[in-house]
Protein backbone atom coordinates (compact mmCIF):
# COMPACT_ATOMS: atom_id res chain seq x y z
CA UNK A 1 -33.32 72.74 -34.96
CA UNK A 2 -31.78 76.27 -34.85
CA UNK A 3 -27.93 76.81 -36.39
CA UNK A 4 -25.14 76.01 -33.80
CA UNK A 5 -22.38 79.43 -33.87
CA UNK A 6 -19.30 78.37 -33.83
CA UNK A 7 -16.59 80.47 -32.45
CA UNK A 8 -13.07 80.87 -34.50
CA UNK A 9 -11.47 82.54 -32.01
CA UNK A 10 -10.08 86.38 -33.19
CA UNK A 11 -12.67 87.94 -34.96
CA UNK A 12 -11.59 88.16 -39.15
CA UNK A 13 -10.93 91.82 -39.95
CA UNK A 14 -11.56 92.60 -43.51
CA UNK A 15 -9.21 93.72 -46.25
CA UNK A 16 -10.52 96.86 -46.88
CA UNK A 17 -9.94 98.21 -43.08
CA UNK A 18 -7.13 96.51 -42.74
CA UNK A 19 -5.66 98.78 -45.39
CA UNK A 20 -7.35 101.99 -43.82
CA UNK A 21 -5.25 101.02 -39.94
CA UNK A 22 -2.17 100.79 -42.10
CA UNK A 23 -2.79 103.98 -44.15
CA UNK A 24 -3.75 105.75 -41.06
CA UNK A 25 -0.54 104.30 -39.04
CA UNK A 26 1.32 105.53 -41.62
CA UNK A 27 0.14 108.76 -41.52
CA UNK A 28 0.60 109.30 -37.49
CA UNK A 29 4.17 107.84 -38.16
CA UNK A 30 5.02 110.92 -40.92
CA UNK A 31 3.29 113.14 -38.83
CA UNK A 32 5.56 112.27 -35.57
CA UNK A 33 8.61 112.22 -37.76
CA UNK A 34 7.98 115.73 -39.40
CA UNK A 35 7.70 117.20 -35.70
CA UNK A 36 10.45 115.97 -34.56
CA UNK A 37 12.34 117.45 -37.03
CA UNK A 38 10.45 121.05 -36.72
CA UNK A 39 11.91 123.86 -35.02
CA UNK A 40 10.45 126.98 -33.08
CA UNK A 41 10.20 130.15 -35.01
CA UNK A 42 11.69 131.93 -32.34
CA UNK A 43 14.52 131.86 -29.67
CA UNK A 44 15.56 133.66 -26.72
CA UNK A 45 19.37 133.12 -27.99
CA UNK A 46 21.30 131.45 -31.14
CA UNK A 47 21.43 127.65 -30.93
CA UNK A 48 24.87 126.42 -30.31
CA UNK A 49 26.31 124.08 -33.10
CA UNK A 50 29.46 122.79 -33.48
CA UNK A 51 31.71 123.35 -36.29
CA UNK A 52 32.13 120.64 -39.23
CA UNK A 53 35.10 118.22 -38.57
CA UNK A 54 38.58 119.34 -38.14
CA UNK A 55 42.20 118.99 -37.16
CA UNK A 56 44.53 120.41 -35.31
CA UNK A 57 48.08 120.04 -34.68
CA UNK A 58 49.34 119.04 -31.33
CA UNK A 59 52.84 120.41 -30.40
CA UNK A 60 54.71 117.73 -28.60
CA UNK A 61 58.86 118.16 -29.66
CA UNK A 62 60.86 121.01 -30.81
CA UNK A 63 61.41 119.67 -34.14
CA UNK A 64 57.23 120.71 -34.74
CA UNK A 65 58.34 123.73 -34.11
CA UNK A 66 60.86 124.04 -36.51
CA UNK A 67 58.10 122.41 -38.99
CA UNK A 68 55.24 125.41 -37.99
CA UNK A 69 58.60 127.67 -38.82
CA UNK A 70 59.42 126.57 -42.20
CA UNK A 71 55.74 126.46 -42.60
CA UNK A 72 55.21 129.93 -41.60
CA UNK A 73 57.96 131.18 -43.66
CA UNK A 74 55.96 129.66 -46.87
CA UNK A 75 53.03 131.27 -46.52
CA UNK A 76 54.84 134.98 -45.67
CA UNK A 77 56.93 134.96 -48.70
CA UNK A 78 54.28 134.78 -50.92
CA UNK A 79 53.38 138.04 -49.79
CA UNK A 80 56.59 140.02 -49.49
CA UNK A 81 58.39 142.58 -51.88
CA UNK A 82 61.84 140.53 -53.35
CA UNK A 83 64.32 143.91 -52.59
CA UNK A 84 63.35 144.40 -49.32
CA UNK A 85 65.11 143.15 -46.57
CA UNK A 86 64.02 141.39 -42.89
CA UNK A 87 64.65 141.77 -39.13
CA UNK A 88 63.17 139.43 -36.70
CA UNK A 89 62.53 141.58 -33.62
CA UNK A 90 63.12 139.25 -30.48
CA UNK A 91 62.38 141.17 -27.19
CA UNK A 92 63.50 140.08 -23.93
CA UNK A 93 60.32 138.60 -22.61
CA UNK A 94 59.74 136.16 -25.14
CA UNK A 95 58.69 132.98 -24.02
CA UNK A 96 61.28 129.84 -24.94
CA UNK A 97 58.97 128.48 -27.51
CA UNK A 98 58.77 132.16 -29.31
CA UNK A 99 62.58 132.45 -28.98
CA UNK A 100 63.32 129.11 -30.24
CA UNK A 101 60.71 129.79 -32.98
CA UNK A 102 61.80 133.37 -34.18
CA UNK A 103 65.21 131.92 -34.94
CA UNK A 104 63.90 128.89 -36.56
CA UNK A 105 62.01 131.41 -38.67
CA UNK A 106 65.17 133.04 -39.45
CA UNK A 107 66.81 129.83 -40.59
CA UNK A 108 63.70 129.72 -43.34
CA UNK A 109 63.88 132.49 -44.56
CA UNK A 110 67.80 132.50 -45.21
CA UNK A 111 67.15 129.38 -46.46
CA UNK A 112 64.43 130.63 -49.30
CA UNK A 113 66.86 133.40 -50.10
CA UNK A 114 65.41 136.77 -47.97
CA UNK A 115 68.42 138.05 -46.77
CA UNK A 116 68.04 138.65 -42.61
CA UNK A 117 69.68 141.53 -41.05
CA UNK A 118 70.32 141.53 -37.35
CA UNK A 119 69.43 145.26 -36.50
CA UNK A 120 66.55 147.46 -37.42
CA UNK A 121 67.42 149.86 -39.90
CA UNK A 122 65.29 152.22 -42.16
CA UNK A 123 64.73 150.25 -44.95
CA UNK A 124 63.99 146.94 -43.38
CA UNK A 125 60.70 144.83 -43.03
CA UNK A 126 60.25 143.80 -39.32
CA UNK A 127 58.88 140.45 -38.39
CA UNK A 128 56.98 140.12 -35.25
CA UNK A 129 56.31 136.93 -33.82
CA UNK A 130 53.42 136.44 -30.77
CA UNK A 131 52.41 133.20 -29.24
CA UNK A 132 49.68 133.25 -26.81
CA UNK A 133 48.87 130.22 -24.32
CA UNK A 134 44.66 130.03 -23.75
CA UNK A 135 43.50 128.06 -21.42
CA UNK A 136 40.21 126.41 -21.62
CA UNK A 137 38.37 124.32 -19.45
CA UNK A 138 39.17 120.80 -18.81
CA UNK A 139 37.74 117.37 -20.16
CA UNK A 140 36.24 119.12 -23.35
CA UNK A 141 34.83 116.51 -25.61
CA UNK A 142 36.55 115.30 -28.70
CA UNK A 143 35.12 112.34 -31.68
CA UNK A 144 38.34 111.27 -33.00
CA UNK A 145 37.10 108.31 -34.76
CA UNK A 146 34.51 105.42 -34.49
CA UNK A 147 35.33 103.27 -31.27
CA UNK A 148 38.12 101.34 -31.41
CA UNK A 149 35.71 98.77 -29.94
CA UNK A 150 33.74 99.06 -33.61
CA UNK A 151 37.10 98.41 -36.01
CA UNK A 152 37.96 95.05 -33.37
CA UNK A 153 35.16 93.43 -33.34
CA UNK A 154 35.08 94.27 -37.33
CA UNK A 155 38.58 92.06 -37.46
CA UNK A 156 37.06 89.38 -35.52
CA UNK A 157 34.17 89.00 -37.36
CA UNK A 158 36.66 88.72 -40.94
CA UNK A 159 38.57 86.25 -38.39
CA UNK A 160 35.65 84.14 -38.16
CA UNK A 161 34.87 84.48 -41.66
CA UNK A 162 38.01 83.72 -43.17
CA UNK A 163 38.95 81.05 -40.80
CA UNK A 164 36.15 78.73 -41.86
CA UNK A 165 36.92 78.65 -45.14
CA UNK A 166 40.75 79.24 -45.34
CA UNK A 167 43.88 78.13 -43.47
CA UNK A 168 44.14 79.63 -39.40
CA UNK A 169 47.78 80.44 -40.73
CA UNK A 170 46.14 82.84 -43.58
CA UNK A 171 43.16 84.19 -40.95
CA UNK A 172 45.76 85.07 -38.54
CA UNK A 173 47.74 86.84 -40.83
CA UNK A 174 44.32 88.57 -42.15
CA UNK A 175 43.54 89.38 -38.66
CA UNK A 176 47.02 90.83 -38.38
CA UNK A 177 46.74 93.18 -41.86
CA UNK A 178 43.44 94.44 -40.18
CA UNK A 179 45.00 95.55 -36.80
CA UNK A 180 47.78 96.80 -38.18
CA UNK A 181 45.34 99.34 -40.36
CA UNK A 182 43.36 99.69 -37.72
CA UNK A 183 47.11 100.82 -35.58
CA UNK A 184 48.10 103.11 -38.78
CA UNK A 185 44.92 105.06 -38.70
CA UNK A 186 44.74 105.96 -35.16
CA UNK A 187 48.27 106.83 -35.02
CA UNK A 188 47.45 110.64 -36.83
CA UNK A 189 45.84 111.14 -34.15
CA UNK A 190 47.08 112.46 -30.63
CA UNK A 191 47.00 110.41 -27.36
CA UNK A 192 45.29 111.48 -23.96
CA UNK A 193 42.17 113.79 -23.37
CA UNK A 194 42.00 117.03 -25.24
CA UNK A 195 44.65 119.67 -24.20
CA UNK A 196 43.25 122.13 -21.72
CA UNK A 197 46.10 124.86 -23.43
CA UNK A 198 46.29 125.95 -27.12
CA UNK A 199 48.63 128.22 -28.28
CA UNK A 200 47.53 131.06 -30.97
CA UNK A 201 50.92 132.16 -32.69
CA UNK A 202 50.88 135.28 -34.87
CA UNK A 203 53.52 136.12 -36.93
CA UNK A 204 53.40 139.37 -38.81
CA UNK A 205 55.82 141.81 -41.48
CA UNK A 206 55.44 144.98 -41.41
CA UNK A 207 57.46 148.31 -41.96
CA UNK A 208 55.78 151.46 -40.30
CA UNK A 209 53.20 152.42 -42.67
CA UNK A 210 51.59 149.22 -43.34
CA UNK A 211 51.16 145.01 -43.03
CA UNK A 212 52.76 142.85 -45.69
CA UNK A 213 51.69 139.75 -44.58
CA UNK A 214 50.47 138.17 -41.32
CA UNK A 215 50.28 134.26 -40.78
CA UNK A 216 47.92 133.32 -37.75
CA UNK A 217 47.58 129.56 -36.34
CA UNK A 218 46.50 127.57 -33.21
CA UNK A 219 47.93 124.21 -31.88
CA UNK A 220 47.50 122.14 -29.18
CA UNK A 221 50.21 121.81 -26.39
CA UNK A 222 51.28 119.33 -23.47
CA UNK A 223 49.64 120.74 -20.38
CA UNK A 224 52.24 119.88 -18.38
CA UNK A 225 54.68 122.05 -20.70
CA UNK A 226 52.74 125.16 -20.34
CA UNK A 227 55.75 127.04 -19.25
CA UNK A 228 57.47 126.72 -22.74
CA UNK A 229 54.68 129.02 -23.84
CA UNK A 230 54.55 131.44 -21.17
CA UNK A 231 55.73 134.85 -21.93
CA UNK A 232 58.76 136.29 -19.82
CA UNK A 233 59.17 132.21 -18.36
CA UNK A 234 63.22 131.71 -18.81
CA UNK A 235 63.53 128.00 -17.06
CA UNK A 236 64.25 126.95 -13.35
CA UNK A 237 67.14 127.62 -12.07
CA UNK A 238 68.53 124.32 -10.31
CA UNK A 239 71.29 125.04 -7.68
CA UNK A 240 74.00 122.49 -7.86
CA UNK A 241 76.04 121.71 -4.47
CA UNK A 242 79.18 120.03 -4.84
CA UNK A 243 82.23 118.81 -2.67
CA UNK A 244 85.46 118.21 -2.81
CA UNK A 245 86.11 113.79 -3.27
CA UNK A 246 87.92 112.51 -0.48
C-alpha cells in the first residue's frame, strides 16, 4: 500500500528564509525611510521655513507702555556719553501711543539721572521716537502650547490614578494642583487669534553728525485699538448737547 499525504494546512517555511524576508523587509523599510527624508538638489526658489520658537509682547494697557519705556531707556543709556544732555523731539503728528510713550521715556531717563532739556539747543543729543502700525493678513497661524485638550485629559488620568489608591478628598485636591498649573502656564500667554497689527517702534539718539544708540522692537496690538498707533490720529471728537433742567 502506497503512503497516505497528509495535509497540515500552511505550508512550514524554513528558518533560513524566514530570516532572508525579514532582512530584505528591513532593507525596503531603510530604503523608504532614507527617501523620505532626501531632498532635490535643486529648486526653482528657497524653501520657506519658519523661524525657531519665540515670543512676543502683546500691548494691551498703557501701563506696557510705560514698561517698553523704562525698558527702552535701559538699553539707550548704555550707549550714551554721561555730559551730554537730551531732548525728546515730539512733533505734532505723533500718534497717542508715541506721545504717551516719548514722555514716558522722558520720565526714565530723569529717573536714571540724564538730565532732559525741553528745547533743542547746540549741544544736546536728540531722541527720536517712531512707531509704525503693519498690518498683516488675518488668521495667521500660531502653536502656543500643546492642546489644552492634552494637559486635561493628563489631570484626569492622575485623577483616576490617585483616586484608587488614595482618599477622593486628596484626588480632588490633586486634580485641583494640576489645573491650577495647567491655568498658570497658559496665562503668559495672550488670548484670541493672532493680532492682524504689530507695531515696530524705533527709538533713536543722535546729534547731527552721527547715531549714539538706536533701540528697535515689535509688539503685538488690539486690532480694534489700531487708532492709538496711527500717526497724526488725535481721538474722536464727541459733541455733547445739553439743556437747561426744568
Amino acid at each position: 500500500m502506497g503512503k497516505r499525504l497528509v495535509s497540515t494546512g500552511a505550508a512550514q517555511i524554513s528558518p533560513v528564509l524566514r530570516s532572508r524576508r525579514f532582512a530584505v523587509n528591513v532593507g525596503l523599510l531603510s530604503a523608504a525611510l532614507l527617501c523620505a527624508g532626501c531632498r532635490a538638489p535643486f529648486t526653482p526658489v528657497p524653501v520657506a521655513v519658519n523661524f525657531p520658537y519665540a515670543k512676543q509682547e502683546k500691548l494691551q494697557a498703557a501701563s506696557h507702555w510705560q514698561l517698553i519705556a523704562e525698558d527702552t531707556a535701559r538699553q539707550l543709556i548704555r550707549s550714551l556719553p554721561d555730559d551730554r544732555p537730551l531732548y525728546v523731539n515730539q512733533p505734532d503728528t505723533q500718534s497717542p501711543f508715541a506721545r504717551v510713550f516719548s514722555q514716558q521715556l522722558i520720565s526714565s531717563l530723569l529717573s536714571v539721572g540724564y538730565p532732559v532739556h525741553k528745547r533743542d539747543s547746540g549741544n544736546v543729543l536728540v531722541v527720536d521716537v517712531t512707531a509704525e502700525p503693519v498690518r498683516f493678513s488675518p488668521n495667521r497661524l500660531q502653536y502656543r502650547y500643546v492642546g489644552t485638550a492634552t494637559t486635561l485629559t493628563s489631570g484626569l488620568w492622575v485623577l483616576r490614578n490617585i483616586y484608587r489608591n488614595v482618599s477622593p478628598g486628596a484626588a480632588m485636591v490633586t486634580a485641583a494642583v494640576a489645573l491650577d498649573a495647567a491655568q498658570w502656564y497658559h496665562a503668559e500667554f495672550a488670548k484670541g487669534p493672532t493680532p492682524e497689527i504689530e507695531l515696530v517702534v524705533n527709538t533713536s539718539v543722535s546729534d547731527r553728525d552721527r547715531y549714539y544708540a538706536q533701540v528697535s522692537n515689535a509688539y503685538y496690538t488690539v486690532d480694534p485699538e489700531w487708532q492709538l498707533y496711527a500717526p497724526g490720529w488725535a481721538g474722536v471728537d464727541i459733541p455733547v448737547i445739553g439743556g437747561e433742567s426744568k
